[in-house]
PDB file of N, CA and C in Angstrom:
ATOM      1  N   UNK A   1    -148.058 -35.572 276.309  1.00  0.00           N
ATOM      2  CA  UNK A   1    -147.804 -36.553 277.337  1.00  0.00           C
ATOM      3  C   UNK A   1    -147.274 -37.846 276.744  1.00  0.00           C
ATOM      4  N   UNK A   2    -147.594 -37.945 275.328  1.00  0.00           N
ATOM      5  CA  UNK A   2    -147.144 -39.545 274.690  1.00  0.00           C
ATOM      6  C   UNK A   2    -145.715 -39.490 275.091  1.00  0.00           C
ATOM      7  N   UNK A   3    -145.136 -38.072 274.599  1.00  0.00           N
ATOM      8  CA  UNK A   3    -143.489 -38.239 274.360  1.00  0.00           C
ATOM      9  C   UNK A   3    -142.667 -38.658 276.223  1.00  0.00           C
ATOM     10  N   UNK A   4    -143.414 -37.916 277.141  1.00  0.00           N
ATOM     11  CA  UNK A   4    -142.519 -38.373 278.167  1.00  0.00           C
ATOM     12  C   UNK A   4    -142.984 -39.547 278.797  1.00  0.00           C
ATOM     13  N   UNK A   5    -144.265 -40.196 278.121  1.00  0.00           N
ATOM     14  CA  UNK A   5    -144.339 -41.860 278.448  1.00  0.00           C
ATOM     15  C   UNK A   5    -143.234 -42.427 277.914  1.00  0.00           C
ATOM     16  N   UNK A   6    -143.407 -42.418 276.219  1.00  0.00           N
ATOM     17  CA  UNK A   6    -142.174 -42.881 275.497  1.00  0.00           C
ATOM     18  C   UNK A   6    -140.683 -42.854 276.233  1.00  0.00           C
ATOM     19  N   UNK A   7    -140.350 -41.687 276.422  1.00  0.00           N
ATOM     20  CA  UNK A   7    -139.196 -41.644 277.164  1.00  0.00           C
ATOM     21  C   UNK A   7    -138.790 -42.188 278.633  1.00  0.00           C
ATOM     22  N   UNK A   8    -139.875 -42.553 279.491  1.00  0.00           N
ATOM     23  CA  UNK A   8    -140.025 -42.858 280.339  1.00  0.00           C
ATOM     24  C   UNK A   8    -139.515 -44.293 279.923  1.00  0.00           C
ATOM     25  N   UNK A   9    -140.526 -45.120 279.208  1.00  0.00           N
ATOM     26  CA  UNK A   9    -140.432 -46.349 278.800  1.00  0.00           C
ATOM     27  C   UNK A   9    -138.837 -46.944 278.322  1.00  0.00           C
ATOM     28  N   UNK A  10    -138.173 -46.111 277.773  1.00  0.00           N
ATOM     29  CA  UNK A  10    -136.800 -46.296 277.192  1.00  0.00           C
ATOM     30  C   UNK A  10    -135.919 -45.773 278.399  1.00  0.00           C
ATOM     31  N   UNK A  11    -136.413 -45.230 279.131  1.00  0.00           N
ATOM     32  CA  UNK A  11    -135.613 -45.242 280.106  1.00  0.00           C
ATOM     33  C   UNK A  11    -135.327 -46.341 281.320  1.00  0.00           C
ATOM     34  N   UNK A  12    -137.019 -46.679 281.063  1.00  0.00           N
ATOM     35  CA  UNK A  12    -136.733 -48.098 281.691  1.00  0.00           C
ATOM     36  C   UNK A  12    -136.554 -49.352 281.279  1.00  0.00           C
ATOM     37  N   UNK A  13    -136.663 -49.309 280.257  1.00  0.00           N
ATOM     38  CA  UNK A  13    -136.071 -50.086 279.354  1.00  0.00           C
ATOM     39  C   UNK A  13    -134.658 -50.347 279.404  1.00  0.00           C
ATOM     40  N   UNK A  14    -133.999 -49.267 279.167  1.00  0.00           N
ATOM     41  CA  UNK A  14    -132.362 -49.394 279.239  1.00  0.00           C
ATOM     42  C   UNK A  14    -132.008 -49.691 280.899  1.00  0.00           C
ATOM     43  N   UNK A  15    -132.403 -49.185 281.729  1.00  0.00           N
ATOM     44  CA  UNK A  15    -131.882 -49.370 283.301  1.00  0.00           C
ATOM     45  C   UNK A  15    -132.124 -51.030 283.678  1.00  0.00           C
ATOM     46  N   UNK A  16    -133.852 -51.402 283.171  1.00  0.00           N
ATOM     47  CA  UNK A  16    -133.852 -52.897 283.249  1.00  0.00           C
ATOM     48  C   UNK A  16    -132.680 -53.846 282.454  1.00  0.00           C
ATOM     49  N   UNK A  17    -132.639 -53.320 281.316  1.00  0.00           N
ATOM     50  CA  UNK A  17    -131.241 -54.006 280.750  1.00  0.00           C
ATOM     51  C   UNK A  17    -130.014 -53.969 280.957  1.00  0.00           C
ATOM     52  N   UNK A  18    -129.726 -52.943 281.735  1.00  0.00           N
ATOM     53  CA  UNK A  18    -128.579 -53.130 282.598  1.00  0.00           C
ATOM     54  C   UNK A  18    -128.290 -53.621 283.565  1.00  0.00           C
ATOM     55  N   UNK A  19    -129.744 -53.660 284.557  1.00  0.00           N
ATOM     56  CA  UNK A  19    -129.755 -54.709 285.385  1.00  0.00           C
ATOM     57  C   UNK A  19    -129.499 -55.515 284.809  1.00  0.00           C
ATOM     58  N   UNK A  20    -130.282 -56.112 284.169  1.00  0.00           N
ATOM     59  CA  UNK A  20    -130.010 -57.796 283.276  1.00  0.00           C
ATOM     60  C   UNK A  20    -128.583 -58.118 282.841  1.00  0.00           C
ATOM     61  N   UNK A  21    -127.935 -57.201 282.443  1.00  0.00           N
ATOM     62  CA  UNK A  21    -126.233 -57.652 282.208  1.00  0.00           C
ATOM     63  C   UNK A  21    -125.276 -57.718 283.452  1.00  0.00           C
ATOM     64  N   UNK A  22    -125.417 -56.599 284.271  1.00  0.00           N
ATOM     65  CA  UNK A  22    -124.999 -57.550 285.802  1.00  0.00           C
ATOM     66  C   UNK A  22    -125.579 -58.355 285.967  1.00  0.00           C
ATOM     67  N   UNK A  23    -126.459 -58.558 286.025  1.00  0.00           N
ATOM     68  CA  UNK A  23    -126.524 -60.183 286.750  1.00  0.00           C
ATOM     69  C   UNK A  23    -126.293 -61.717 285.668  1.00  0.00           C
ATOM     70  N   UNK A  24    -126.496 -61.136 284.512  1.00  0.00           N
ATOM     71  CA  UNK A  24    -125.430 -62.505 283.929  1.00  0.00           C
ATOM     72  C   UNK A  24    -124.344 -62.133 284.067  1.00  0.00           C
ATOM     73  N   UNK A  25    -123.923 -61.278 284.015  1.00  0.00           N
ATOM     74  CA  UNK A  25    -122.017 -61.015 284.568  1.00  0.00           C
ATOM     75  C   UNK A  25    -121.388 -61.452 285.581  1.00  0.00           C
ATOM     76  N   UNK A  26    -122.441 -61.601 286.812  1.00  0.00           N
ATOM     77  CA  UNK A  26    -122.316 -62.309 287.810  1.00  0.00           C
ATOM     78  C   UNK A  26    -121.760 -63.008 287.990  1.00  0.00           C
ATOM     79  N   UNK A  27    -121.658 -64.417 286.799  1.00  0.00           N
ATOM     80  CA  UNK A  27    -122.166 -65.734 286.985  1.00  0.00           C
ATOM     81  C   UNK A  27    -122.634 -66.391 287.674  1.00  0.00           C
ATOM     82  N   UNK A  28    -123.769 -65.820 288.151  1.00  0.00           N
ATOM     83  CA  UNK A  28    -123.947 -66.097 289.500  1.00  0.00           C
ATOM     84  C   UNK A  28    -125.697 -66.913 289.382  1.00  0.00           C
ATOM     85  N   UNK A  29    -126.298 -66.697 288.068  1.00  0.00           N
ATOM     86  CA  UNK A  29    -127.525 -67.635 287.889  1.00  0.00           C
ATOM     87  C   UNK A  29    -127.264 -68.862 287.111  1.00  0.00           C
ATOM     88  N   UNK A  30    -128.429 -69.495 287.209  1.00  0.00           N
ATOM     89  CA  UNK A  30    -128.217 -70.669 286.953  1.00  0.00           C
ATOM     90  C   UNK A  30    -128.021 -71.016 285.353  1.00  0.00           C
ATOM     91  N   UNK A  31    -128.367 -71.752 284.861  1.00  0.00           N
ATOM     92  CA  UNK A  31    -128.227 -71.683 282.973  1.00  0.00           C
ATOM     93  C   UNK A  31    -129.612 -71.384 282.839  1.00  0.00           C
ATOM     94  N   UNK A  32    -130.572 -72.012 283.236  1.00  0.00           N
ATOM     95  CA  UNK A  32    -132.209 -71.880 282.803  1.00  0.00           C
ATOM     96  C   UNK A  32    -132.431 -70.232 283.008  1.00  0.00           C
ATOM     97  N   UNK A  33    -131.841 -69.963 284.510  1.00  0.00           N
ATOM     98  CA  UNK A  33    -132.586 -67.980 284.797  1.00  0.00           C
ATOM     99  C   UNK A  33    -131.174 -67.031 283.692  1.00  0.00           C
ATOM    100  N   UNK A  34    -130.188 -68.150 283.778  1.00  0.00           N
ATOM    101  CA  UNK A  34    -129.480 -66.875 282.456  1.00  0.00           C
ATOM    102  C   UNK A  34    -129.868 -66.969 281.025  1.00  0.00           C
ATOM    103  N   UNK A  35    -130.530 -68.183 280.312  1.00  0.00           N
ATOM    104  CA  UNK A  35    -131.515 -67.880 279.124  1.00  0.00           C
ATOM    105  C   UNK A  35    -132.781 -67.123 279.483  1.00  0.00           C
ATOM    106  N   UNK A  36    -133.126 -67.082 280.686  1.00  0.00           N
ATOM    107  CA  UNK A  36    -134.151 -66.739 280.409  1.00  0.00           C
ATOM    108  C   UNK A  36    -134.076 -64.736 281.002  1.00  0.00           C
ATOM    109  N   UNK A  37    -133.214 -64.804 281.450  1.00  0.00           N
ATOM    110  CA  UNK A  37    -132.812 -63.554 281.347  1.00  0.00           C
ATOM    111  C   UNK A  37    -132.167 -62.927 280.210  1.00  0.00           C
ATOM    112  N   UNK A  38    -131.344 -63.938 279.435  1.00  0.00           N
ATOM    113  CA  UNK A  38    -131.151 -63.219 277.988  1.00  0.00           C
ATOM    114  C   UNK A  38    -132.155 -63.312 277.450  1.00  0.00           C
ATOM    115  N   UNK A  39    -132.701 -63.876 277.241  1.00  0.00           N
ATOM    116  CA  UNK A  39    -134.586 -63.608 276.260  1.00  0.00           C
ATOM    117  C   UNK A  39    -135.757 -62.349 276.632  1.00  0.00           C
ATOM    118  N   UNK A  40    -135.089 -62.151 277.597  1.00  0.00           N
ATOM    119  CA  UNK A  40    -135.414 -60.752 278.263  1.00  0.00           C
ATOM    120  C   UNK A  40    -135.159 -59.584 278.173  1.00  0.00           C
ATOM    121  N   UNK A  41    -133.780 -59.526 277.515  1.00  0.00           N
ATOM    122  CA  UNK A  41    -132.519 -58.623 277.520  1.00  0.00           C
ATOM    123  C   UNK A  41    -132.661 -58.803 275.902  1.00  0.00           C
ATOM    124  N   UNK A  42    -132.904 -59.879 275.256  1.00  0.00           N
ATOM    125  CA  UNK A  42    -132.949 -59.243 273.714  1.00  0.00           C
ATOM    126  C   UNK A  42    -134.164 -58.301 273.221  1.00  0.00           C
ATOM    127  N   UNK A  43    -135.385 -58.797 274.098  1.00  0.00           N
ATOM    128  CA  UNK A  43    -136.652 -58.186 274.236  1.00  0.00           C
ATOM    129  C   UNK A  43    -136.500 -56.940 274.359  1.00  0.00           C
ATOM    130  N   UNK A  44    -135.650 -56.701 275.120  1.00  0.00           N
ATOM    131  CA  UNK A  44    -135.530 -54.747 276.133  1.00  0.00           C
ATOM    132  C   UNK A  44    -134.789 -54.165 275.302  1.00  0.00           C
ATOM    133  N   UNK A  45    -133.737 -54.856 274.052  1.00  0.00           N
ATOM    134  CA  UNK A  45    -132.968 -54.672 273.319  1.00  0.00           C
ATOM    135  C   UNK A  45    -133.666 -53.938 272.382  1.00  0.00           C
ATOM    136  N   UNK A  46    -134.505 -54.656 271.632  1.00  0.00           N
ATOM    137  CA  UNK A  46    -134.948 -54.591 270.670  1.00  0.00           C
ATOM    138  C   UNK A  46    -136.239 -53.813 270.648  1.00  0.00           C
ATOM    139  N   UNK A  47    -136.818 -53.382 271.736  1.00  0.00           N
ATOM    140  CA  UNK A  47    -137.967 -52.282 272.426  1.00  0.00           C
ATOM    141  C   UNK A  47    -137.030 -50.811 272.676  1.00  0.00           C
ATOM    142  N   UNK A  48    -135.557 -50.900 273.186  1.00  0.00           N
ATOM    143  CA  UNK A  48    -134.936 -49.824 273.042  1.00  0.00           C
ATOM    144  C   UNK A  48    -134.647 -49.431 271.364  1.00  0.00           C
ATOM    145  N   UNK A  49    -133.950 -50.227 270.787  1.00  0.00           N
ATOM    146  CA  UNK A  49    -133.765 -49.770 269.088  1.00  0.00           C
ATOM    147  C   UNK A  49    -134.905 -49.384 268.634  1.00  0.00           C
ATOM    148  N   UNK A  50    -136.212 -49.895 269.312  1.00  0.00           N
ATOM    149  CA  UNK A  50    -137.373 -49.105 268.093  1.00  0.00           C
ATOM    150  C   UNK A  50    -137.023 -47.990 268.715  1.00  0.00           C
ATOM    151  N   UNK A  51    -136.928 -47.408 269.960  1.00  0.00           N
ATOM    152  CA  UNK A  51    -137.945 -46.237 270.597  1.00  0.00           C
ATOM    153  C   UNK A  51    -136.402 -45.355 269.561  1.00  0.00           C
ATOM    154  N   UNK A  52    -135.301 -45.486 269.946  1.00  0.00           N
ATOM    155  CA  UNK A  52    -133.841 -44.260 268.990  1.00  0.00           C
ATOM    156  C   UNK A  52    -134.201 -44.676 267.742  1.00  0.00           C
ATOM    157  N   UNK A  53    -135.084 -45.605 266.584  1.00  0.00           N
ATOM    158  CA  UNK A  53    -134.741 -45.801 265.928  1.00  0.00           C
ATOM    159  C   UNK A  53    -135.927 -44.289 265.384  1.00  0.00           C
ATOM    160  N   UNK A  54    -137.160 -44.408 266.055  1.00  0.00           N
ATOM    161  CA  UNK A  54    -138.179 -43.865 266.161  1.00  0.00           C
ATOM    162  C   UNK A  54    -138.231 -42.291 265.739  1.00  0.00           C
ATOM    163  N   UNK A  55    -137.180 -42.201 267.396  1.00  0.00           N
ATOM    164  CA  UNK A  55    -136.811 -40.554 267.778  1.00  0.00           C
ATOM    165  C   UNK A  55    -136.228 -40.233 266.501  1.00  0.00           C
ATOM    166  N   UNK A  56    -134.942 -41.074 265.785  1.00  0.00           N
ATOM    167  CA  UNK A  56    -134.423 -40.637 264.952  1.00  0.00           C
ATOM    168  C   UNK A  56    -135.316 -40.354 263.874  1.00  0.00           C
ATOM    169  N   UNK A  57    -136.149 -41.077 263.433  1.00  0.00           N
ATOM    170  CA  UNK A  57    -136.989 -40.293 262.093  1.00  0.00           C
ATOM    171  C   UNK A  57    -138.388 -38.897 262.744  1.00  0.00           C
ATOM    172  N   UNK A  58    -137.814 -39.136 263.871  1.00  0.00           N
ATOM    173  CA  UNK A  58    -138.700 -37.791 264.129  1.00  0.00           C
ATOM    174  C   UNK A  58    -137.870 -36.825 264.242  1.00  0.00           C
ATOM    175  N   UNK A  59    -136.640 -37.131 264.603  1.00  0.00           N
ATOM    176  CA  UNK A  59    -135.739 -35.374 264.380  1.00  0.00           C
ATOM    177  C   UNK A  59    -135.656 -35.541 262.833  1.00  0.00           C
ATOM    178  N   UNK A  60    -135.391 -36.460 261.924  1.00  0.00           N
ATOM    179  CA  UNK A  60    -135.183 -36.235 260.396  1.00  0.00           C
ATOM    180  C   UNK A  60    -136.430 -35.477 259.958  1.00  0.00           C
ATOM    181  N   UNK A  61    -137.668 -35.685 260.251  1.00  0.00           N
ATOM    182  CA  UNK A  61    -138.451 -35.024 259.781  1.00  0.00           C
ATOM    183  C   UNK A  61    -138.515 -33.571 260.236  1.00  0.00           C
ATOM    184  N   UNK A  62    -138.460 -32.933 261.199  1.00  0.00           N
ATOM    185  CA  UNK A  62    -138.245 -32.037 262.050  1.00  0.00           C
ATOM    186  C   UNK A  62    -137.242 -31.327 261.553  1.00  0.00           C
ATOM    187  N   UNK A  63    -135.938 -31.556 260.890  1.00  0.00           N
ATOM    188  CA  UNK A  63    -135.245 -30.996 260.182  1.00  0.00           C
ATOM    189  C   UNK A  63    -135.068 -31.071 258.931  1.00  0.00           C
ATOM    190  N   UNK A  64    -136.121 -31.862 258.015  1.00  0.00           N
ATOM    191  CA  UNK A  64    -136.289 -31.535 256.450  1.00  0.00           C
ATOM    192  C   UNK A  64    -137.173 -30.126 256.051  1.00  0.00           C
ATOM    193  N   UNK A  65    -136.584 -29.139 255.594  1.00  0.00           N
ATOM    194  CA  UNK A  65    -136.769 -28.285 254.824  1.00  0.00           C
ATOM    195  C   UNK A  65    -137.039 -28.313 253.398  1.00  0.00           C
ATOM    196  N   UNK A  66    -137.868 -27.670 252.937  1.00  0.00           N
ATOM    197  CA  UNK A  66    -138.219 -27.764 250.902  1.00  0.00           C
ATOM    198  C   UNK A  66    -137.453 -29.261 250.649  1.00  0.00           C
ATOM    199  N   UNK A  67    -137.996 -30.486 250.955  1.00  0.00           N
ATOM    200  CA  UNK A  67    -137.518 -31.160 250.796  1.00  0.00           C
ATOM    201  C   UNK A  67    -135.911 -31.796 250.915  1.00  0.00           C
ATOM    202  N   UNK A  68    -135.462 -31.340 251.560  1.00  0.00           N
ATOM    203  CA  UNK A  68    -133.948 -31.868 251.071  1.00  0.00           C
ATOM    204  C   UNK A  68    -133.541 -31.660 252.998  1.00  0.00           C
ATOM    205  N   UNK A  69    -132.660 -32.957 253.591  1.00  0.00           N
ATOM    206  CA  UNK A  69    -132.742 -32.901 254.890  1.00  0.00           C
ATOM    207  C   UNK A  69    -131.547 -31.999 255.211  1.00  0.00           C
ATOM    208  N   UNK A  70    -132.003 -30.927 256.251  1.00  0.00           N
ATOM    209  CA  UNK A  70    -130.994 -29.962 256.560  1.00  0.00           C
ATOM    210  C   UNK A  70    -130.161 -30.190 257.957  1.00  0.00           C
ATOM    211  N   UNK A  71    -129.240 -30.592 258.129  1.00  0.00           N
ATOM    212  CA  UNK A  71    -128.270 -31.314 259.379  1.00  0.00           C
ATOM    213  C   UNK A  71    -128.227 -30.055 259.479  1.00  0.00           C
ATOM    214  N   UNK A  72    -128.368 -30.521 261.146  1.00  0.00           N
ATOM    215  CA  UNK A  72    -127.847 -29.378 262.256  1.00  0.00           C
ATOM    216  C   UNK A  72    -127.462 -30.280 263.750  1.00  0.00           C
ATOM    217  N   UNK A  73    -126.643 -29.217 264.217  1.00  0.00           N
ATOM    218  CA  UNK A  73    -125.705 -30.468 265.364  1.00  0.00           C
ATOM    219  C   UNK A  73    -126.660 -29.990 266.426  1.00  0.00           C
ATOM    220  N   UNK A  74    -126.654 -31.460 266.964  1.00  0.00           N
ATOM    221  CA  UNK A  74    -127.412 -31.496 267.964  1.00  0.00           C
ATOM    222  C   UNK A  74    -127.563 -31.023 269.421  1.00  0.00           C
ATOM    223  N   UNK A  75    -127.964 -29.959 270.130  1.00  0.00           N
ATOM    224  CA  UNK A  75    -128.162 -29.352 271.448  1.00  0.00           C
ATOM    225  C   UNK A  75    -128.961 -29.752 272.361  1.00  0.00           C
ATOM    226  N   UNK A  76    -128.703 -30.326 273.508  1.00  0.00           N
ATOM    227  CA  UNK A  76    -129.673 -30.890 274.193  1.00  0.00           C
ATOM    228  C   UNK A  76    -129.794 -29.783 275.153  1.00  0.00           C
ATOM    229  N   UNK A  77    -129.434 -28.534 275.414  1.00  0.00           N
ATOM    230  CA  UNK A  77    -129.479 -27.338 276.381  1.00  0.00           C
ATOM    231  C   UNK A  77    -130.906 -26.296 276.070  1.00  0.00           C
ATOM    232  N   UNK A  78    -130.962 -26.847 274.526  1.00  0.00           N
ATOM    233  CA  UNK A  78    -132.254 -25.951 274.129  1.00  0.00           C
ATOM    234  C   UNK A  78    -133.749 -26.559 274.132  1.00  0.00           C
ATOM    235  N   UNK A  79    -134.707 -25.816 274.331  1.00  0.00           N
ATOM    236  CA  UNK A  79    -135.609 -26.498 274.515  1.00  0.00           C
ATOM    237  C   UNK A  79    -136.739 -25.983 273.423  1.00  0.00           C
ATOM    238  N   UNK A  80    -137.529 -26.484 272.578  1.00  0.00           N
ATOM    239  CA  UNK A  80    -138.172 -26.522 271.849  1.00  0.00           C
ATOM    240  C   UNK A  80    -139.103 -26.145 271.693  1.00  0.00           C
TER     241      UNK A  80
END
């Protein structure tokens, strides 16, 4: 259950941050709600890079064999 919280979380993570870039795209807030919506948006930023930065050393591990990391292209059709 951790993993589809996690994913959940980065999912809302990224949708809130897209909200957040329309609406400074807008120009339509003021200067105070558009800092303080970018301080928001670096936050969601930087909560999304952990969660791929995360996933990524969990597929690296997941695909190291006798030590040495074995690339394989990635399928999102298969399930695990």
């Amino acid at each position: 259950m951790a993993r589809k919280k996690a994913a959940v979380d980065f999912e809302k993570s990224l949708a809130d941050l897209q909200t957040l870039v329309e609406r400074l795209e807008s120009g339509e807030l003021s200067l105070e709600d558009s800092l303080t919506a970018f301080e928001q948006g670096i936050r969601l930023t930087r909560d999304c890079q952990a969660s791929l930065s995360q996933a990524e050393q969990k597929v690296q591990i997941l695909l190291e064999r006798d030590g040495e990391l074995d690339e394989a292209p990635f399928a999102p059709d298969q399930q695990a």
